[in-house]
PDB file of N, CA and C in Angstrom:
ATOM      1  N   UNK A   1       2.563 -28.618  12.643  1.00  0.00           N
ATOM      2  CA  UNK A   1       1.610 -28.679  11.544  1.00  0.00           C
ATOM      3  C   UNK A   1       0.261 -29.127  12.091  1.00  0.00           C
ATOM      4  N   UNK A   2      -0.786 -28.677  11.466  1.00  0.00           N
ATOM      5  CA  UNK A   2      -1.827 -28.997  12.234  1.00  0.00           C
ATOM      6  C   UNK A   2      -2.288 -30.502  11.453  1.00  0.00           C
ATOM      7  N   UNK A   3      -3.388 -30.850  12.363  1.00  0.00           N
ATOM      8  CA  UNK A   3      -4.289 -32.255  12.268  1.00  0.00           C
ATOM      9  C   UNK A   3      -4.945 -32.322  11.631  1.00  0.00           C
ATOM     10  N   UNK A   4      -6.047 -31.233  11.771  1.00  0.00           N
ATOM     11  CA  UNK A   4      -7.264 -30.663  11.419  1.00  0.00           C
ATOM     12  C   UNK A   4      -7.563 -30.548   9.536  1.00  0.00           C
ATOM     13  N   UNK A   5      -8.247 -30.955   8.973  1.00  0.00           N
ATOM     14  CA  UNK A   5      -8.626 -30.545   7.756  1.00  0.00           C
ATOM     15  C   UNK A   5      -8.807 -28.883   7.143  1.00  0.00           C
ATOM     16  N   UNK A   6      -9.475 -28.332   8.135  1.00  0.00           N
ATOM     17  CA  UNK A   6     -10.238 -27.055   7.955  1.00  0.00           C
ATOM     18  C   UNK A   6      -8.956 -26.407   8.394  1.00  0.00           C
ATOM     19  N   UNK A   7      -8.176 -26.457   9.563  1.00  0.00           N
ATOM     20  CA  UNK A   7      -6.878 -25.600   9.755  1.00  0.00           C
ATOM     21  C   UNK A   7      -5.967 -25.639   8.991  1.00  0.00           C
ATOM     22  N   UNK A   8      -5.742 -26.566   8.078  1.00  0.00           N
ATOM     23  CA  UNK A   8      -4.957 -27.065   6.990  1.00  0.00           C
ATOM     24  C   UNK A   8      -5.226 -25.691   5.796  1.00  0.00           C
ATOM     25  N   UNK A   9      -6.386 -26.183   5.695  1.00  0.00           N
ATOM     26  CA  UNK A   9      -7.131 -25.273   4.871  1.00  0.00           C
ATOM     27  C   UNK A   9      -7.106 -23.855   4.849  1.00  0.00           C
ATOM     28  N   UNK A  10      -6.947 -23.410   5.929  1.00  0.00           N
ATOM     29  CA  UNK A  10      -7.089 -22.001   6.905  1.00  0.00           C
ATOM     30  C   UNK A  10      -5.643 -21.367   6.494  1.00  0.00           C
ATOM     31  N   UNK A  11      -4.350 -22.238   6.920  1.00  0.00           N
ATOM     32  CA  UNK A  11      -3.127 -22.008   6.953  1.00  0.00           C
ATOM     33  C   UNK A  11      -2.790 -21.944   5.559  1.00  0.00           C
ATOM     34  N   UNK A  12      -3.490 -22.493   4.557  1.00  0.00           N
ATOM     35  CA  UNK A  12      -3.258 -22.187   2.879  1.00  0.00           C
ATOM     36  C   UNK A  12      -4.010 -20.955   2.275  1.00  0.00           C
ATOM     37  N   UNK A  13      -5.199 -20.525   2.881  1.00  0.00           N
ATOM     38  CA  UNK A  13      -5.617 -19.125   2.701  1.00  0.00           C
ATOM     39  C   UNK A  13      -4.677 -18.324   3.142  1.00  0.00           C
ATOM     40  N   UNK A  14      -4.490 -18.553   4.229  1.00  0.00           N
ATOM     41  CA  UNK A  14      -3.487 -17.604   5.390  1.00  0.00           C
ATOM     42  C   UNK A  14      -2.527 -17.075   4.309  1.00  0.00           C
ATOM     43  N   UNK A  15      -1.238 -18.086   4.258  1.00  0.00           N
ATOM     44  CA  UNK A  15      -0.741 -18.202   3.557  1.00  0.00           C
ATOM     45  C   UNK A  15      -0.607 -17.203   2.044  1.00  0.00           C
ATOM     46  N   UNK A  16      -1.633 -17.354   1.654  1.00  0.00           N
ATOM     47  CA  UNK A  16      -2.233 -16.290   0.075  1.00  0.00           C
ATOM     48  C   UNK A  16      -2.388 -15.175   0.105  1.00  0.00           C
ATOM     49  N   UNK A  17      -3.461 -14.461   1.524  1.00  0.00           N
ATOM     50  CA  UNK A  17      -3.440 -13.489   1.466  1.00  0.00           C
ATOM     51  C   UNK A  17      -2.539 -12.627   2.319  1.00  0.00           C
ATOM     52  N   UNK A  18      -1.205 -13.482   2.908  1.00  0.00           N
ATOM     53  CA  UNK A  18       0.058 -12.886   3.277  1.00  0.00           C
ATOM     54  C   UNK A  18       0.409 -12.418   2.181  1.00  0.00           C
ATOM     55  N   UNK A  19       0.849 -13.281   1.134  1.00  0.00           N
ATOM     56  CA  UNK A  19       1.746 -13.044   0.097  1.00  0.00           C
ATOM     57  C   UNK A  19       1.140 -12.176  -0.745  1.00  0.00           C
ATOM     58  N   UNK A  20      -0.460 -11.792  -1.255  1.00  0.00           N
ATOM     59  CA  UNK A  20      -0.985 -10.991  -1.461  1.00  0.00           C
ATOM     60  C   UNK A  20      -0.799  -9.189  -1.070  1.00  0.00           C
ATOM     61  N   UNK A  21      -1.228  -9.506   0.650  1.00  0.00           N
ATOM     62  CA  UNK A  21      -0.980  -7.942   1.428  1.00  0.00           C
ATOM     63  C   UNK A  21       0.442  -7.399   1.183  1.00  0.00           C
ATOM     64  N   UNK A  22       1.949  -8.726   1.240  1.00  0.00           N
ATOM     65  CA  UNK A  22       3.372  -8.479   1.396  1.00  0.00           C
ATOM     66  C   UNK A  22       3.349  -7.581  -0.400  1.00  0.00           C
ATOM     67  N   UNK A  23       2.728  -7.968  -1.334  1.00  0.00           N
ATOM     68  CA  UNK A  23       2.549  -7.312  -2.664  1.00  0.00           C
ATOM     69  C   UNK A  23       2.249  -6.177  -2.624  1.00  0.00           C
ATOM     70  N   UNK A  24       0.809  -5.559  -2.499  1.00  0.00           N
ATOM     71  CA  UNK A  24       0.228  -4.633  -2.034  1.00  0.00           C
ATOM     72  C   UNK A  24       1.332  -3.635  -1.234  1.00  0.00           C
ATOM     73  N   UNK A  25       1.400  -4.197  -0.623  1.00  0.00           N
ATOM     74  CA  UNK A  25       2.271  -3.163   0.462  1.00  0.00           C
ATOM     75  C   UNK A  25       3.628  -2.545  -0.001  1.00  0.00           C
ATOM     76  N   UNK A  26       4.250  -3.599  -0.850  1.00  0.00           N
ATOM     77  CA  UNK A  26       5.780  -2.894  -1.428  1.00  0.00           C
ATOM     78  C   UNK A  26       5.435  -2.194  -2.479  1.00  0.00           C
ATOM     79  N   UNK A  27       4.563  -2.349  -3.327  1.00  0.00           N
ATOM     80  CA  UNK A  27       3.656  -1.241  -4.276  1.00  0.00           C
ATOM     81  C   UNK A  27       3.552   0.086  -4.060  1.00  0.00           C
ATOM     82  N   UNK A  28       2.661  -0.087  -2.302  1.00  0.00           N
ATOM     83  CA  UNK A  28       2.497   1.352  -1.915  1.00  0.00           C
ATOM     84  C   UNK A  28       3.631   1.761  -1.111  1.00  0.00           C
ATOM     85  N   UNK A  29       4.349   0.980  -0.692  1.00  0.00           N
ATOM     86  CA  UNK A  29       6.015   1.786  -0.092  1.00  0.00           C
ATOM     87  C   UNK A  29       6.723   2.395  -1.575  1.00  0.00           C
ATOM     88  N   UNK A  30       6.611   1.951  -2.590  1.00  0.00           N
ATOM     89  CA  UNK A  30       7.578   2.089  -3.687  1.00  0.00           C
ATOM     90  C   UNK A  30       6.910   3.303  -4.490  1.00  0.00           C
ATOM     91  N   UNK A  31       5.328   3.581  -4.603  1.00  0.00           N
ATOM     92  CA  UNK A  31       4.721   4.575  -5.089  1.00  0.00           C
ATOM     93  C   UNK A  31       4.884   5.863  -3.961  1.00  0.00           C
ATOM     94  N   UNK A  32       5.070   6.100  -2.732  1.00  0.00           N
ATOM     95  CA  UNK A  32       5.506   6.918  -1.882  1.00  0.00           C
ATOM     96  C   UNK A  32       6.994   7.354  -2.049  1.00  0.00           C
ATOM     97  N   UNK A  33       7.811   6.471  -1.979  1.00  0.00           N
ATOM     98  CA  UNK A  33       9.231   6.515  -2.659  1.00  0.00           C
ATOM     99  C   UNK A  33       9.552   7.653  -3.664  1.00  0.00           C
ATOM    100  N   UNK A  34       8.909   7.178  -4.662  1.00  0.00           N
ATOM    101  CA  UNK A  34       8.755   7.946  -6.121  1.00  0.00           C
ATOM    102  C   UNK A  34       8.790   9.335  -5.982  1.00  0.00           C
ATOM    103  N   UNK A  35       7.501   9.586  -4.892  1.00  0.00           N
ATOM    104  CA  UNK A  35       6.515  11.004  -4.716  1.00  0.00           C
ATOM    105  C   UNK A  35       7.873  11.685  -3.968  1.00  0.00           C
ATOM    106  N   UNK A  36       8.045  11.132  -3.274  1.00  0.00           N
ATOM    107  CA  UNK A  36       9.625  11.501  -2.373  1.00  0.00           C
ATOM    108  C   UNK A  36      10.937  12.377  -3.211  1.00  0.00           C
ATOM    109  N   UNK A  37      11.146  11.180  -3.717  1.00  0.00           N
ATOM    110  CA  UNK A  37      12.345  11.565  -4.642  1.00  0.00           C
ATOM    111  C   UNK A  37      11.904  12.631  -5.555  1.00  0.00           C
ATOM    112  N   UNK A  38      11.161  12.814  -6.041  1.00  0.00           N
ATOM    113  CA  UNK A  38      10.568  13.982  -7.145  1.00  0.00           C
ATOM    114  C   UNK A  38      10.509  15.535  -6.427  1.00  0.00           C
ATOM    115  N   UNK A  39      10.179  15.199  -4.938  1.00  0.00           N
ATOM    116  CA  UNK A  39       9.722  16.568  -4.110  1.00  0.00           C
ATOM    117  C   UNK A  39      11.513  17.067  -3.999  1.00  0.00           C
ATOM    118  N   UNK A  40      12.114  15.811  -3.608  1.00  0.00           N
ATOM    119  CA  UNK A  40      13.699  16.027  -3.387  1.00  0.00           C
ATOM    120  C   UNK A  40      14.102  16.524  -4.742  1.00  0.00           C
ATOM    121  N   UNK A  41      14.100  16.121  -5.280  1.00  0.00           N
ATOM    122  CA  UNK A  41      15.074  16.422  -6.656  1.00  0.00           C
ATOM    123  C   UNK A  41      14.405  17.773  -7.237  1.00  0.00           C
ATOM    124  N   UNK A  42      13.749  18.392  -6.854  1.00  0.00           N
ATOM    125  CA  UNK A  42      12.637  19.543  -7.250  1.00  0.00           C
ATOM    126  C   UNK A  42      12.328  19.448  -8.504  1.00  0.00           C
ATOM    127  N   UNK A  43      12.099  18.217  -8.716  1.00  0.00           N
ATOM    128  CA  UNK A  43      10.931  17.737 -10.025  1.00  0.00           C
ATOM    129  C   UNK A  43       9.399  18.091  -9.966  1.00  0.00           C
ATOM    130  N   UNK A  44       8.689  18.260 -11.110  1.00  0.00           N
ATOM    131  CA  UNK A  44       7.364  18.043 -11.298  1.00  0.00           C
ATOM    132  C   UNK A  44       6.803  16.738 -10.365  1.00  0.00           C
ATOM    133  N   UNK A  45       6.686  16.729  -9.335  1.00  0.00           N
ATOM    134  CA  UNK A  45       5.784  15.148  -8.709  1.00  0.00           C
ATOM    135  C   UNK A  45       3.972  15.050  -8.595  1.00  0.00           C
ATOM    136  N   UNK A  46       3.430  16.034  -9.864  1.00  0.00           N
ATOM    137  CA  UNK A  46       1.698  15.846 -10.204  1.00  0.00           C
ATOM    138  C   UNK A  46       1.565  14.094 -10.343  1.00  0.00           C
ATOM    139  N   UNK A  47       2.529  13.763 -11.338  1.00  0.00           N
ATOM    140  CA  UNK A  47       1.782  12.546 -11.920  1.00  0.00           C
ATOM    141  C   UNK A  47       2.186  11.415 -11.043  1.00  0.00           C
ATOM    142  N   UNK A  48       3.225  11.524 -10.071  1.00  0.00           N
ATOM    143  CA  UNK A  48       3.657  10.676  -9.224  1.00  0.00           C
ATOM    144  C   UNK A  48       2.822  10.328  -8.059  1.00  0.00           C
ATOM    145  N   UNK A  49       2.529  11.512  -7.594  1.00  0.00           N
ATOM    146  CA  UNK A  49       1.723  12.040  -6.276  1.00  0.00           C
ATOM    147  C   UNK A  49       0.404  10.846  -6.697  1.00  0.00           C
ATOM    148  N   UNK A  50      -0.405  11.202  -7.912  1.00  0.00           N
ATOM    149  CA  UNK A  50      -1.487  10.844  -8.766  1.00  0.00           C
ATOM    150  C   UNK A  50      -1.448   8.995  -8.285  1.00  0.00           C
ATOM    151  N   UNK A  51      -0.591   8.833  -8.797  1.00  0.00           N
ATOM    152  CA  UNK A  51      -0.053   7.260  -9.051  1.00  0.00           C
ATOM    153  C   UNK A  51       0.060   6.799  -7.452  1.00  0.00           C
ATOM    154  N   UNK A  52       0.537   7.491  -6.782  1.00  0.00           N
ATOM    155  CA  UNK A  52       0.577   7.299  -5.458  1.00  0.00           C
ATOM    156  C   UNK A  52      -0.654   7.388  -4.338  1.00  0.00           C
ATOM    157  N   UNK A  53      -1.287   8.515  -4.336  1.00  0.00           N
ATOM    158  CA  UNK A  53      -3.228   8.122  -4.337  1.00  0.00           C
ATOM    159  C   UNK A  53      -3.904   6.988  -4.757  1.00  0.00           C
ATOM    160  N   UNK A  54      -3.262   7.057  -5.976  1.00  0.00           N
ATOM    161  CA  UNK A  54      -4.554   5.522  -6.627  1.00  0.00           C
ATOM    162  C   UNK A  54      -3.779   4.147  -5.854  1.00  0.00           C
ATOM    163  N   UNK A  55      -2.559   4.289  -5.658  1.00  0.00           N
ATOM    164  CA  UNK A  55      -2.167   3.040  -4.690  1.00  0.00           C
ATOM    165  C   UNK A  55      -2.531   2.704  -3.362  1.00  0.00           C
ATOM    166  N   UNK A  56      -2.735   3.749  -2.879  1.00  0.00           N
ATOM    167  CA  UNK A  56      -3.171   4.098  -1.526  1.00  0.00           C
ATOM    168  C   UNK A  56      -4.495   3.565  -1.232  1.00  0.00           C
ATOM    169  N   UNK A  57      -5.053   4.179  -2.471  1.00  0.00           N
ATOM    170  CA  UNK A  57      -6.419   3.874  -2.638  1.00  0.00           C
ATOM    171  C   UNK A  57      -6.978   2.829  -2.672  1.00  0.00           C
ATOM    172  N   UNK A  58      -6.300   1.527  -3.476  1.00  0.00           N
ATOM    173  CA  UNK A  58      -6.441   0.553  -3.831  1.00  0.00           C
ATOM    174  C   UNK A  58      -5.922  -0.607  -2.350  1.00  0.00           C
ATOM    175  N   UNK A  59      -5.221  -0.020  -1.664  1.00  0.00           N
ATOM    176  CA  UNK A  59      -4.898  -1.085  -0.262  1.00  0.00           C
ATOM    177  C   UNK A  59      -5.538  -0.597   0.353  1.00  0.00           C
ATOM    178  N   UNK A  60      -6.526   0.673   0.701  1.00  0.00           N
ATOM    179  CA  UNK A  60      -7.290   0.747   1.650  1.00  0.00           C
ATOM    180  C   UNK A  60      -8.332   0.092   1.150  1.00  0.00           C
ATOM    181  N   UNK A  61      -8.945   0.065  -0.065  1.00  0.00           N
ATOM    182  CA  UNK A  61      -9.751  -1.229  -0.584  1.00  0.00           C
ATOM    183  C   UNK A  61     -10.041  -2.391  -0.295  1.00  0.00           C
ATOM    184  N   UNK A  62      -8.500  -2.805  -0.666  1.00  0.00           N
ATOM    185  CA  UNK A  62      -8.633  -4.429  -0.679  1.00  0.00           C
ATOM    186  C   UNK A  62      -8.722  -4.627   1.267  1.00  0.00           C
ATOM    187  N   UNK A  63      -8.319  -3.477   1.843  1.00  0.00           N
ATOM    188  CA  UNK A  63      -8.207  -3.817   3.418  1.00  0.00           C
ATOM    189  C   UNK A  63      -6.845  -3.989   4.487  1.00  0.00           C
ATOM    190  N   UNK A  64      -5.738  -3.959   3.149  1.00  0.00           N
ATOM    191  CA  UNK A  64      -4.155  -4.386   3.863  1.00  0.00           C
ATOM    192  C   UNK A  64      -4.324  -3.057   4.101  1.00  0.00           C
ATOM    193  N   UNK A  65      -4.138  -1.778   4.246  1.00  0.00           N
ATOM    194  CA  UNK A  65      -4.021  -0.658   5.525  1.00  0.00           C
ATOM    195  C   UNK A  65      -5.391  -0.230   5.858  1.00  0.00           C
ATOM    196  N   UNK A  66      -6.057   0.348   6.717  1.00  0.00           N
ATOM    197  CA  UNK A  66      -6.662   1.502   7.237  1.00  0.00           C
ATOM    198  C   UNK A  66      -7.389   2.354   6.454  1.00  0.00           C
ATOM    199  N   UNK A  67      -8.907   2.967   6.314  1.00  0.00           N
ATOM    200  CA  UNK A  67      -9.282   3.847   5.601  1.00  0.00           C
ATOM    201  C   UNK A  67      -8.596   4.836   5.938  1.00  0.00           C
ATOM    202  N   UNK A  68      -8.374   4.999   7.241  1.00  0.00           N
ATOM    203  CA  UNK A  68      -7.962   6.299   8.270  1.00  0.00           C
ATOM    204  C   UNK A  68      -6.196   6.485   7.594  1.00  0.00           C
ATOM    205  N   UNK A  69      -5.044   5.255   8.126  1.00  0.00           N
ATOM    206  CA  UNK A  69      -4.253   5.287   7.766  1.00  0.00           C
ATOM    207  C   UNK A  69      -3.512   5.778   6.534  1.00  0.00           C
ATOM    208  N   UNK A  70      -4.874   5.323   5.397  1.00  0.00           N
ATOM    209  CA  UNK A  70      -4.799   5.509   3.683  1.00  0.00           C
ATOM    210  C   UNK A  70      -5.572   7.537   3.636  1.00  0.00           C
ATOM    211  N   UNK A  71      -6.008   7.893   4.435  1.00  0.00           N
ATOM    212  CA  UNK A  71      -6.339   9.166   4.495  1.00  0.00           C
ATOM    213  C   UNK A  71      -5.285   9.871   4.956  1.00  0.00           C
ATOM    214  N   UNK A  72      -4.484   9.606   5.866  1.00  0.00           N
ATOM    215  CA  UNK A  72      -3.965  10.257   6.552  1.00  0.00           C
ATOM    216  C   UNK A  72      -2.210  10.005   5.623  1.00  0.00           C
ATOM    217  N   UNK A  73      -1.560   9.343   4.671  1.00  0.00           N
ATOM    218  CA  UNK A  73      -0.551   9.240   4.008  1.00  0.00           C
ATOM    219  C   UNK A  73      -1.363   9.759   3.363  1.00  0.00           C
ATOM    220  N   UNK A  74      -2.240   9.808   1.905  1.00  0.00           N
ATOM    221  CA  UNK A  74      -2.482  11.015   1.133  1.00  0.00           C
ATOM    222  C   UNK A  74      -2.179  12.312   1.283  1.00  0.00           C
ATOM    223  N   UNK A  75      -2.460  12.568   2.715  1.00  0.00           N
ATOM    224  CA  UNK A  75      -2.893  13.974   3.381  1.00  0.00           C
ATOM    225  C   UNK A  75      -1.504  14.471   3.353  1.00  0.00           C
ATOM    226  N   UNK A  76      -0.528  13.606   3.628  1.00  0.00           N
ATOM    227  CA  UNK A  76       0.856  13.878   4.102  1.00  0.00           C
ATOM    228  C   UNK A  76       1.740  14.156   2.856  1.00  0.00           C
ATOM    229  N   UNK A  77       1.168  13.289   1.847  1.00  0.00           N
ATOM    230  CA  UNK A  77       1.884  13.216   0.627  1.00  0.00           C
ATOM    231  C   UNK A  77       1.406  14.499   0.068  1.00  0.00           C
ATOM    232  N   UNK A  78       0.700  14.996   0.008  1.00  0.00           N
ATOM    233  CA  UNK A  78      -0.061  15.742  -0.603  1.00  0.00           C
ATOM    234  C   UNK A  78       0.645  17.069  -0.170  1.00  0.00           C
ATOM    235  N   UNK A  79       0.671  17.670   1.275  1.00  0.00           N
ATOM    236  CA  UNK A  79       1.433  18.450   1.754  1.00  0.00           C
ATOM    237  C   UNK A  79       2.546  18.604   1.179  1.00  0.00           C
ATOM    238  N   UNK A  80       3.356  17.254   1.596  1.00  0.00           N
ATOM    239  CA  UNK A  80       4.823  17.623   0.877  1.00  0.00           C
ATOM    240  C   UNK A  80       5.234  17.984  -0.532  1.00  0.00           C
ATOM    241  N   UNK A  81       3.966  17.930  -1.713  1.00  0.00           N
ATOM    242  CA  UNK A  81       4.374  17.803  -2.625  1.00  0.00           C
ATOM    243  C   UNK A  81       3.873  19.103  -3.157  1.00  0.00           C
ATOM    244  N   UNK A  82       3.805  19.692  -2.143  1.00  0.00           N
ATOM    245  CA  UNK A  82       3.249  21.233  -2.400  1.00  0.00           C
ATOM    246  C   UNK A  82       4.354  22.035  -3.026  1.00  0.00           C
TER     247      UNK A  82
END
């Protein structure tokens, strides 16, 4: 454990925006999921796909993935759901 006031401090941000990104992230694993199962099951996946962009969208935002990364799963999702 640290000494320090400010590292104290540091390790309780830390801390937040772990548990924050760990959120974010099972969101956009679980909105990919969706898009998945719909392409499998040869369902309609428009509104899934949809829902799955705007998630994408929203963690390349806040910064937990990659603009590039968040371009490049759209791109993929998008394909498959052709």
């Amino acid at each position: 454990m640290a000494n320090i006031k400010s590292q104290k401090k540091r390790n309780r941000q830390s801390e937040n925006l772990r548990q924050r990104n760990k959120s974010t992230k099972s969101e956009l694993r679980t909105s990919i999921k969706k898009v998945d199962q719909a392409v499998a099951a040869g369902e309609s996946s428009a509104e899934a796909l949809l829902q799955a962009q705007k998630t994408i969208d929203k963690a390349a935002q806040k910064g937990v993935i990659h603009p590039n990364a968040a371009a490049r799963k759209k791109s993929r999702l998008a394909k498959s759901a052709r």
